[in-house]
PDB file of N, CA and C in Angstrom:
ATOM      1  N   UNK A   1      17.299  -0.339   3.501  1.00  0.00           N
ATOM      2  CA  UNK A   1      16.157  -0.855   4.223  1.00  0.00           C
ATOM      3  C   UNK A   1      16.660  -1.752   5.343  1.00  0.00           C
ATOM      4  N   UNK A   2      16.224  -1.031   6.184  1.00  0.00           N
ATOM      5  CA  UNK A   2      16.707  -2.350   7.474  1.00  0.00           C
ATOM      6  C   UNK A   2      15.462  -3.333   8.132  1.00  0.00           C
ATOM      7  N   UNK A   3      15.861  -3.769   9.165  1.00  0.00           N
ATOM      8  CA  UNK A   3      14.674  -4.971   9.878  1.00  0.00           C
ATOM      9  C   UNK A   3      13.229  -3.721  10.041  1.00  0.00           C
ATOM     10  N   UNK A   4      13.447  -2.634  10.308  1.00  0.00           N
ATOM     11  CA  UNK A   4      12.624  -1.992  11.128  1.00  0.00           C
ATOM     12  C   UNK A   4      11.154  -1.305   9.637  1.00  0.00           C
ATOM     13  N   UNK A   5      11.851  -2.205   8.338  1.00  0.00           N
ATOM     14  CA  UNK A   5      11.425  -1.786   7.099  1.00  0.00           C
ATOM     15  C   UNK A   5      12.173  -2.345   6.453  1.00  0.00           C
ATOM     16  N   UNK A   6      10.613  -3.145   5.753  1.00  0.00           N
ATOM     17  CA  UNK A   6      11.364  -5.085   4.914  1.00  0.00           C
ATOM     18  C   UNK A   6      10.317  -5.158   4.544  1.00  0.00           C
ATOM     19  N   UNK A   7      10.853  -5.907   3.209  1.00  0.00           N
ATOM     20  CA  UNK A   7       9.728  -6.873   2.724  1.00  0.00           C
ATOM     21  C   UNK A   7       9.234  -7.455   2.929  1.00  0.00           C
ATOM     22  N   UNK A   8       8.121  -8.556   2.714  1.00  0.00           N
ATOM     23  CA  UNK A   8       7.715  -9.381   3.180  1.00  0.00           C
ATOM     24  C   UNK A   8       6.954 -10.227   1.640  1.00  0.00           C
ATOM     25  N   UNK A   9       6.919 -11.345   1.663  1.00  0.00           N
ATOM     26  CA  UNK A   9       6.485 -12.069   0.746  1.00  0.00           C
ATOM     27  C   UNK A   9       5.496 -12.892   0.904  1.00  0.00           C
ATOM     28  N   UNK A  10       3.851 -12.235   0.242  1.00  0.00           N
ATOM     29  CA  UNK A  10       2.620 -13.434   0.328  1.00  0.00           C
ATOM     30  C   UNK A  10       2.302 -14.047  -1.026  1.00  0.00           C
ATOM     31  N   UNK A  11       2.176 -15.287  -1.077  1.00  0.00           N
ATOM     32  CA  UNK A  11       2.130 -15.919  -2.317  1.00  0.00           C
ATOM     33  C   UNK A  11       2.463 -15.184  -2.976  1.00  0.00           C
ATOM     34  N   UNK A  12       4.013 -14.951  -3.504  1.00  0.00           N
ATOM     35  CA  UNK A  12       4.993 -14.462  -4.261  1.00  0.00           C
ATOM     36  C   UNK A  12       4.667 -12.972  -4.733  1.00  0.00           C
ATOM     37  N   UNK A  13       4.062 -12.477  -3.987  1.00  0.00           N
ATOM     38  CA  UNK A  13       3.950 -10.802  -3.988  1.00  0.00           C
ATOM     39  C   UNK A  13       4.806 -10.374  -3.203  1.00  0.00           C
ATOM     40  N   UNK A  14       5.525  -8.899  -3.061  1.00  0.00           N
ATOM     41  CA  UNK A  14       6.130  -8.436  -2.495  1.00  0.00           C
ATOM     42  C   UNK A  14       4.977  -7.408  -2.102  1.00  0.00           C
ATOM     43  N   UNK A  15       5.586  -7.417  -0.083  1.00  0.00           N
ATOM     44  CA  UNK A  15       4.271  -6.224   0.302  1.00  0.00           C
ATOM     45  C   UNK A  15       5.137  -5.716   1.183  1.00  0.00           C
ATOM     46  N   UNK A  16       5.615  -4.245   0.772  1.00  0.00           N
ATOM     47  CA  UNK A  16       6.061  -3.606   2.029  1.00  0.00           C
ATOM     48  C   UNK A  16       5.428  -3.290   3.162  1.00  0.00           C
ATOM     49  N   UNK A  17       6.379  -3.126   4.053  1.00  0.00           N
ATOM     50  CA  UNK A  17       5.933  -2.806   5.342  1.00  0.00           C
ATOM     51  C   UNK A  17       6.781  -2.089   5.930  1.00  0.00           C
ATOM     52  N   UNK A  18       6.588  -1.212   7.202  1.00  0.00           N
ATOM     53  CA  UNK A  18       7.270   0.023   7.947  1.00  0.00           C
ATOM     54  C   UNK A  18       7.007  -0.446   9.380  1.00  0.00           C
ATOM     55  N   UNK A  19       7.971  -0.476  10.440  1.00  0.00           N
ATOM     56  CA  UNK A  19       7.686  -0.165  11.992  1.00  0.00           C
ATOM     57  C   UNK A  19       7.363   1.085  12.265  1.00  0.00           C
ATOM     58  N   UNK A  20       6.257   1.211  12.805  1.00  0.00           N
ATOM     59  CA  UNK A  20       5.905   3.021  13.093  1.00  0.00           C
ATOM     60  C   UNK A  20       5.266   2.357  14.605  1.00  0.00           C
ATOM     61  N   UNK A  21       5.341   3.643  15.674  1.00  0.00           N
ATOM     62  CA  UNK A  21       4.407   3.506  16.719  1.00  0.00           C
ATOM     63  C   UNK A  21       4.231   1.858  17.094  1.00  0.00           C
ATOM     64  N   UNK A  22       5.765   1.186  17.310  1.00  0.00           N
ATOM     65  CA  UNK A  22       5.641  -0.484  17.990  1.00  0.00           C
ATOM     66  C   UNK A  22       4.759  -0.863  17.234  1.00  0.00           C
ATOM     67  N   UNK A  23       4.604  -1.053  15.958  1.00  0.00           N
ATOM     68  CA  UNK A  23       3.339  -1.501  15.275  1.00  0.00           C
ATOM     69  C   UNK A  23       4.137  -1.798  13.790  1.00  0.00           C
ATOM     70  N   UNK A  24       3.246  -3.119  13.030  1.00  0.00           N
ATOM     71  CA  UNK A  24       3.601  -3.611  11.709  1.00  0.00           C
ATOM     72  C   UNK A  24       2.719  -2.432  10.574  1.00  0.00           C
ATOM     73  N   UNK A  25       2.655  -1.982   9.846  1.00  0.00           N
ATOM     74  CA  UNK A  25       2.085  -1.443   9.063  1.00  0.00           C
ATOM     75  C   UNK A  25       2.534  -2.052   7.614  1.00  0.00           C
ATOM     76  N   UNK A  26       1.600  -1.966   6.887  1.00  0.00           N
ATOM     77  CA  UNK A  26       1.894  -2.404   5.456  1.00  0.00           C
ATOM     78  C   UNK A  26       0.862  -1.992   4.088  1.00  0.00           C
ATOM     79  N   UNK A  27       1.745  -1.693   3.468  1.00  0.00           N
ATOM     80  CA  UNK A  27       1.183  -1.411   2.232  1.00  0.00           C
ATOM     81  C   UNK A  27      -0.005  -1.487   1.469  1.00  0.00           C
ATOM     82  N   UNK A  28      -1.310  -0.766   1.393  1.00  0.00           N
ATOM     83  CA  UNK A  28      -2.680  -1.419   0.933  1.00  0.00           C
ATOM     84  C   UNK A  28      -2.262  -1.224  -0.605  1.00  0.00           C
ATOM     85  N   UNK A  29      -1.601  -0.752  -1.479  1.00  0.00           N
ATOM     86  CA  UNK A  29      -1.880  -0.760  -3.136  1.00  0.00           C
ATOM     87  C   UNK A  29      -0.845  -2.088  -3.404  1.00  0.00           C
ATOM     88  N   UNK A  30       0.170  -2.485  -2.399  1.00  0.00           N
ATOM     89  CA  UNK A  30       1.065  -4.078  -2.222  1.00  0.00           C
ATOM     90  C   UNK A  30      -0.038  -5.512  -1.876  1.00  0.00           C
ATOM     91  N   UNK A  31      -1.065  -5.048  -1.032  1.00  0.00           N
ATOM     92  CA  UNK A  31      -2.024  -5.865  -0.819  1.00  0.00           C
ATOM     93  C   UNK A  31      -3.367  -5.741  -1.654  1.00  0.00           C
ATOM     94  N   UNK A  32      -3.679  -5.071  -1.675  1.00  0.00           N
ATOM     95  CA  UNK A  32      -4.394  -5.358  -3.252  1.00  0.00           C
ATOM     96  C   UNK A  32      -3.882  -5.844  -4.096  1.00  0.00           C
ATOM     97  N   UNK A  33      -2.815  -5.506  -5.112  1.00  0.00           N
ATOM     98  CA  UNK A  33      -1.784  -6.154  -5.978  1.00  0.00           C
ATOM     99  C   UNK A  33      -2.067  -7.765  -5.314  1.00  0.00           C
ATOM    100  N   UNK A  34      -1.606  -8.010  -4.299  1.00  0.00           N
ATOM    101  CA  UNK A  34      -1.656  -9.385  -4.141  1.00  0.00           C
ATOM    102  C   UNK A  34      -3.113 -10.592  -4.434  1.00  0.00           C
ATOM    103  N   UNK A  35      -4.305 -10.127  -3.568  1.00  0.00           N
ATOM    104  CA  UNK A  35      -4.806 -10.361  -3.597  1.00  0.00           C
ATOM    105  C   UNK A  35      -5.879 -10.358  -4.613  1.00  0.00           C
ATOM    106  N   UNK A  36      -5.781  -8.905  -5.467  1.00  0.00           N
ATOM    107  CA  UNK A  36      -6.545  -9.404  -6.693  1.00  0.00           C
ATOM    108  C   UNK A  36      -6.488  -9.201  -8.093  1.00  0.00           C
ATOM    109  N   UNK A  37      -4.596  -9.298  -8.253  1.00  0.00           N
ATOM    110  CA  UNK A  37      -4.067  -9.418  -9.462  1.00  0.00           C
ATOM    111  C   UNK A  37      -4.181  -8.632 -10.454  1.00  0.00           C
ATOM    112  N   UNK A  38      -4.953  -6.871  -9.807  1.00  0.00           N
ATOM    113  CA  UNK A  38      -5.176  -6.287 -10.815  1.00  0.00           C
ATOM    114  C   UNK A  38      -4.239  -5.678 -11.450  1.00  0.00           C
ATOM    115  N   UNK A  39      -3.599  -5.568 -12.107  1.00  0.00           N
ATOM    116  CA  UNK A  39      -3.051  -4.422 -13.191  1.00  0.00           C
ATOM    117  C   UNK A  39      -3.131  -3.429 -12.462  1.00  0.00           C
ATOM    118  N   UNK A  40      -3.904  -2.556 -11.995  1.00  0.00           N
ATOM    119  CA  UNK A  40      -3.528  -1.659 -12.040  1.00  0.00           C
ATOM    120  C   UNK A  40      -4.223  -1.180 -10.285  1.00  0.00           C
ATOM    121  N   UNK A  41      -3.204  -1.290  -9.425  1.00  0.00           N
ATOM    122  CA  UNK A  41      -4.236  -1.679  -7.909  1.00  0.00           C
ATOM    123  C   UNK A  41      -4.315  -0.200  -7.315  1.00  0.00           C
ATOM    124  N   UNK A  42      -3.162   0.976  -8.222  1.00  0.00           N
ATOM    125  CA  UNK A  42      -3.843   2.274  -7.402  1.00  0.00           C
ATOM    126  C   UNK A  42      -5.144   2.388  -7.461  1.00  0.00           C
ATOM    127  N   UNK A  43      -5.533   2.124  -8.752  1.00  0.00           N
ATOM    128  CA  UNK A  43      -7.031   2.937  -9.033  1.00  0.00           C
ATOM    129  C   UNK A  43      -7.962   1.700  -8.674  1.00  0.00           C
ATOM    130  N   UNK A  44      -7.291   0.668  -8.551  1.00  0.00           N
ATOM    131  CA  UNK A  44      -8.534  -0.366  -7.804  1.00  0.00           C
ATOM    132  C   UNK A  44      -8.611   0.037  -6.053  1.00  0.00           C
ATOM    133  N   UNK A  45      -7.801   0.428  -5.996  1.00  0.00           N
ATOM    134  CA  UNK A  45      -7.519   1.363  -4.122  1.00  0.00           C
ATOM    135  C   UNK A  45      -8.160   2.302  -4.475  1.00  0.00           C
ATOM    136  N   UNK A  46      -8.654   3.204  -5.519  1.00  0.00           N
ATOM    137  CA  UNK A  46      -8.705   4.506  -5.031  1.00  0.00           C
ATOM    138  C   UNK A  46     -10.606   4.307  -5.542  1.00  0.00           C
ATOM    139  N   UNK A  47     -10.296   3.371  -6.160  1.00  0.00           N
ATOM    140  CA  UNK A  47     -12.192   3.369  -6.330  1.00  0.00           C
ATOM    141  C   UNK A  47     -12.766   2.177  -4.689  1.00  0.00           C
ATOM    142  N   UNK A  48     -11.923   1.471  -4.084  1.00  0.00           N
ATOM    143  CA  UNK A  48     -12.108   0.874  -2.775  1.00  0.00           C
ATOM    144  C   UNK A  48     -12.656   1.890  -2.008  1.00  0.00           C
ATOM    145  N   UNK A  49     -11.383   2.778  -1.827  1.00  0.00           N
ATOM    146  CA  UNK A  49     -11.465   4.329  -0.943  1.00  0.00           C
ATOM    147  C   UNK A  49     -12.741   5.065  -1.156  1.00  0.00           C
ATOM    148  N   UNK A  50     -12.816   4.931  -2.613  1.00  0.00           N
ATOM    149  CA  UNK A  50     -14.346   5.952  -2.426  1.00  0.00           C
ATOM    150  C   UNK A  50     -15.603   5.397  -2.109  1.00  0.00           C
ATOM    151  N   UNK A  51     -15.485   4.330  -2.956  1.00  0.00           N
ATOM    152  CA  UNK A  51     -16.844   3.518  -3.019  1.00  0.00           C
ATOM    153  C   UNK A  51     -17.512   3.235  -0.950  1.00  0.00           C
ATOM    154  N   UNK A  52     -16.443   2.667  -0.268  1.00  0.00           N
ATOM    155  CA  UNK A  52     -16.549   2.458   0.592  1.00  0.00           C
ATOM    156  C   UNK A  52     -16.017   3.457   1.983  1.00  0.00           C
ATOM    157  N   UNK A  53     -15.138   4.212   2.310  1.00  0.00           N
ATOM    158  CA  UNK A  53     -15.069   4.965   2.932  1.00  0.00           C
ATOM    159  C   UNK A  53     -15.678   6.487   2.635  1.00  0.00           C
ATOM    160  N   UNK A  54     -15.572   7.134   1.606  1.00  0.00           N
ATOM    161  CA  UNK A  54     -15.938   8.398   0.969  1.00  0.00           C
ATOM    162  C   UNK A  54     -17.517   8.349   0.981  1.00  0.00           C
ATOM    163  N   UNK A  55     -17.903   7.608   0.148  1.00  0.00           N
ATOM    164  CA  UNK A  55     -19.408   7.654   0.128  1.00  0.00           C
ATOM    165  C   UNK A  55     -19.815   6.971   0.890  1.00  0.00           C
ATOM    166  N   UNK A  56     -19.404   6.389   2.118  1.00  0.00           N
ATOM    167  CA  UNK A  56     -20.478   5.663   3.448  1.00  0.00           C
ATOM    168  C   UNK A  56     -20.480   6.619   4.653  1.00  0.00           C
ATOM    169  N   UNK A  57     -19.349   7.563   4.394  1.00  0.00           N
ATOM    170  CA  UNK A  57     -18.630   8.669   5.435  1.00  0.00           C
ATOM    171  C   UNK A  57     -17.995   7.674   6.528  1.00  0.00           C
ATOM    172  N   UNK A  58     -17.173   6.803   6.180  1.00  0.00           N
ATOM    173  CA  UNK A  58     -16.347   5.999   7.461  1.00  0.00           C
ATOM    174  C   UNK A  58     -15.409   6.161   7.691  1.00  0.00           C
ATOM    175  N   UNK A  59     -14.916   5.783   8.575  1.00  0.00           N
ATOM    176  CA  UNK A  59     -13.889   6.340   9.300  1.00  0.00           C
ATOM    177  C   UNK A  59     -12.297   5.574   8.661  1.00  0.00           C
ATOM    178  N   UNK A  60     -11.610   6.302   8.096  1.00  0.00           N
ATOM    179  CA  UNK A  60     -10.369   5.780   7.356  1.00  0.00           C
ATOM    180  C   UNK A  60      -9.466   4.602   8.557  1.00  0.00           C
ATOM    181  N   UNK A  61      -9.417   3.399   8.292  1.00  0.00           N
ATOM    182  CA  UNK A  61      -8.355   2.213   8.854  1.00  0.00           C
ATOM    183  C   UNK A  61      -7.020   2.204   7.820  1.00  0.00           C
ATOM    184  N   UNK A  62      -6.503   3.275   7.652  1.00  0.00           N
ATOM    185  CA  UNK A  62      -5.211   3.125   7.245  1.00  0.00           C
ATOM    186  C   UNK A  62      -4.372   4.603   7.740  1.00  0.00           C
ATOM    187  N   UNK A  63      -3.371   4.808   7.242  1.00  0.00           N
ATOM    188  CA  UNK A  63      -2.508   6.006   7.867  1.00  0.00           C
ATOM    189  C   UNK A  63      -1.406   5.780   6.313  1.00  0.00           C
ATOM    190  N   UNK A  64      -1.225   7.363   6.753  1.00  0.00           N
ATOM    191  CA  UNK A  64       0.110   7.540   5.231  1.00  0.00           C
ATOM    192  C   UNK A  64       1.273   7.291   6.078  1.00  0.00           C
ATOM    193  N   UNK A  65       2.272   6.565   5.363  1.00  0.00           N
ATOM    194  CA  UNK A  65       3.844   6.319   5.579  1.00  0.00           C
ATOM    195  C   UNK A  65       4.362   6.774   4.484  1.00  0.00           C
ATOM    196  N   UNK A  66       5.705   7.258   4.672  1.00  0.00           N
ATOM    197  CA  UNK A  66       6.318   6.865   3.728  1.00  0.00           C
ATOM    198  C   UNK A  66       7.646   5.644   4.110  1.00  0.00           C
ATOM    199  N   UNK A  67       7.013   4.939   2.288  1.00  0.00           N
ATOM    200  CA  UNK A  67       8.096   3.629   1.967  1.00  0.00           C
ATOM    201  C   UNK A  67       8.625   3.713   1.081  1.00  0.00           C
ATOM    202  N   UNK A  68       9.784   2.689   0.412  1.00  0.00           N
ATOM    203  CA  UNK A  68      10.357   2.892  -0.361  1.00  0.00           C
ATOM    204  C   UNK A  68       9.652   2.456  -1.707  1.00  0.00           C
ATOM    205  N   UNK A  69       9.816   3.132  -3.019  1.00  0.00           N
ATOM    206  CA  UNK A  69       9.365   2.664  -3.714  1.00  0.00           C
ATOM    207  C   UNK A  69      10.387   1.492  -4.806  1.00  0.00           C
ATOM    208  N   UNK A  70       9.310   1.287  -5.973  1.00  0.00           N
ATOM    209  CA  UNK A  70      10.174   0.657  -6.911  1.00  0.00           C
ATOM    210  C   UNK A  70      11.292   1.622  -7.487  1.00  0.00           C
ATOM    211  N   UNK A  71      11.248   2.515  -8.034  1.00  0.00           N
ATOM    212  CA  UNK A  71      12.554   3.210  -8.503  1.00  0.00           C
ATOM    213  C   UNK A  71      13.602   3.799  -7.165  1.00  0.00           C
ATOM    214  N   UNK A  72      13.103   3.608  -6.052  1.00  0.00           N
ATOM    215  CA  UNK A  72      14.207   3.584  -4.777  1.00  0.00           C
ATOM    216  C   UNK A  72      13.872   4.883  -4.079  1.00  0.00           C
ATOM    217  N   UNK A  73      12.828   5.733  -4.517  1.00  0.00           N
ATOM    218  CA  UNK A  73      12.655   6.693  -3.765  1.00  0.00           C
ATOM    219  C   UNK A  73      11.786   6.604  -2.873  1.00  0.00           C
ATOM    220  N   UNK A  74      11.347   7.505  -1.596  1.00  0.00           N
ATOM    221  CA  UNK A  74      10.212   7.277  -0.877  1.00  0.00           C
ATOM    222  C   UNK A  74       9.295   8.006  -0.965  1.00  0.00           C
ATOM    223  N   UNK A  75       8.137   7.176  -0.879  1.00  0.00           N
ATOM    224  CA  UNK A  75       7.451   8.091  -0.867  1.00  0.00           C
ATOM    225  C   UNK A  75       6.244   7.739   0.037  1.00  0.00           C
ATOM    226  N   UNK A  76       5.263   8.807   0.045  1.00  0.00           N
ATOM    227  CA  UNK A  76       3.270   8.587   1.048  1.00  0.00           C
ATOM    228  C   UNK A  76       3.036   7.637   0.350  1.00  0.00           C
ATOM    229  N   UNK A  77       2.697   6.799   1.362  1.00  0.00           N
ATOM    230  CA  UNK A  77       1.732   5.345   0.790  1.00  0.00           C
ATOM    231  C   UNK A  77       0.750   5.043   1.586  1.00  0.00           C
ATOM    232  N   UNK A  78      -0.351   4.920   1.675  1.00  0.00           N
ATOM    233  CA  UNK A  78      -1.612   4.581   2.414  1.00  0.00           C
ATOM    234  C   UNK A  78      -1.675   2.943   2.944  1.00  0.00           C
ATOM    235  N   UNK A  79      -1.226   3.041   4.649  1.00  0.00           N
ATOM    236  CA  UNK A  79      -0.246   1.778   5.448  1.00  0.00           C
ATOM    237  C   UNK A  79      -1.750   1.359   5.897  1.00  0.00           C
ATOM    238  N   UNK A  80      -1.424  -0.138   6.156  1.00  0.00           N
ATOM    239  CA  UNK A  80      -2.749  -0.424   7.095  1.00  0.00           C
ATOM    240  C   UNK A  80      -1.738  -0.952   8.420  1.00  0.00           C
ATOM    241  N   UNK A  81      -2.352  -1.132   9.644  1.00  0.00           N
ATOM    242  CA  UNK A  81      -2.177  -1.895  10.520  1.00  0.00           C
ATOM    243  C   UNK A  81      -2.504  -3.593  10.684  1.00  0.00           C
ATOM    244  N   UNK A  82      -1.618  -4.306  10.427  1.00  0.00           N
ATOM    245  CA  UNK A  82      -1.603  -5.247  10.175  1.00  0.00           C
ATOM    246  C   UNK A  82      -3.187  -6.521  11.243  1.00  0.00           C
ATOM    247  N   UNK A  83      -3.293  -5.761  12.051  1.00  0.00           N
ATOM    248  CA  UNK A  83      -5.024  -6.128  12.368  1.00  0.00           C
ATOM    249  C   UNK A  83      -6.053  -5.705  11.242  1.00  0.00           C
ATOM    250  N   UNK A  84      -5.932  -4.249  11.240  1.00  0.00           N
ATOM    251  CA  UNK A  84      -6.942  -4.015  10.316  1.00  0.00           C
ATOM    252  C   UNK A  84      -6.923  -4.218   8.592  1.00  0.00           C
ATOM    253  N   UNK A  85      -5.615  -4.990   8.428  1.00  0.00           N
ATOM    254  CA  UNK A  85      -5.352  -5.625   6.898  1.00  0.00           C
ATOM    255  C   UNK A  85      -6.179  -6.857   7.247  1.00  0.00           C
ATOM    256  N   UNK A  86      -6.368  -7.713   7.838  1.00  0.00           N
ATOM    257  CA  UNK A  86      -7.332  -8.685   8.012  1.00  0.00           C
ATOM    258  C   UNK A  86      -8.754  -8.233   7.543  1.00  0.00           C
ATOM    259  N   UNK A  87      -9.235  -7.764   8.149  1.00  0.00           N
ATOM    260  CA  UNK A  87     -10.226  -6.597   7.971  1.00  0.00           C
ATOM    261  C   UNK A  87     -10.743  -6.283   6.945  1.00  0.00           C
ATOM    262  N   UNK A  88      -9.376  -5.590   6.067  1.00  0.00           N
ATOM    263  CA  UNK A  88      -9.646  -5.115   5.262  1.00  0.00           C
ATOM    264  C   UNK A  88      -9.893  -5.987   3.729  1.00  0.00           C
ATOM    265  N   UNK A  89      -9.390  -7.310   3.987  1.00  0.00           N
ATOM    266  CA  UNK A  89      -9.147  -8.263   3.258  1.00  0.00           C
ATOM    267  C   UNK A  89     -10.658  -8.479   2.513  1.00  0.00           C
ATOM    268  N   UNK A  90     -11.631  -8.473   3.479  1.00  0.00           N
ATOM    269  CA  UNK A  90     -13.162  -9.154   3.137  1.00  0.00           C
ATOM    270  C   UNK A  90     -13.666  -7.918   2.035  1.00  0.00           C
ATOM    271  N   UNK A  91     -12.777  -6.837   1.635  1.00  0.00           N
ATOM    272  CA  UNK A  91     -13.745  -5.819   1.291  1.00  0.00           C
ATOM    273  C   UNK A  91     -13.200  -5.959  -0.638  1.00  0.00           C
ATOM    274  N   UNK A  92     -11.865  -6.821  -0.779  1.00  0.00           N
ATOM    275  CA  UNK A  92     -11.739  -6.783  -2.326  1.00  0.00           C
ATOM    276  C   UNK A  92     -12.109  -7.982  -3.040  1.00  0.00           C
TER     277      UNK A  92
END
């Protein structure tokens, strides 16, 4: 992992992030995890995703990357743009 893809640490969470397109992108199932301590933040992401984009028909504010994971492989992860992680903050 180099500068261009690093960690980053919010109140002692680890939240990846990727340089893509001159732009910060970062991790929404790393930011959930942070922010609301669930156990288990895919499926708290993936009921976010539906509840609110799927069934309102809106327009998706994130993009797939792939990052590294915990066992060291990479993989698609659903990135936000670090504007629209603000954003996205008010919705968990």
């Amino acid at each position: 992992m180099d500068s261009k893809d690093a960690l980053i640490v919010f109140e002692g969470a680890r939240i990846r992030r990727k340089w893509h397109d001159d732009q910060w992108y970062f991790s929404v199932v790393d930011i959930v995890q942070a922010l609301t301590d669930s156990p288990t933040p895919r499926q708290y992401w993936g009921k976010i995703k539906d509840r609110e984009f799927k069934q309102l028909q809106l327009s998706p504010i994130w993009v797939q990357l792939k990052l590294p994971s915990a066992d060291g492989k990479t993989r698609v992860t659903n990135s936000l743009l670090k504007k629209n992680k603000l954003k996205q903050e008010g919705r968990f």
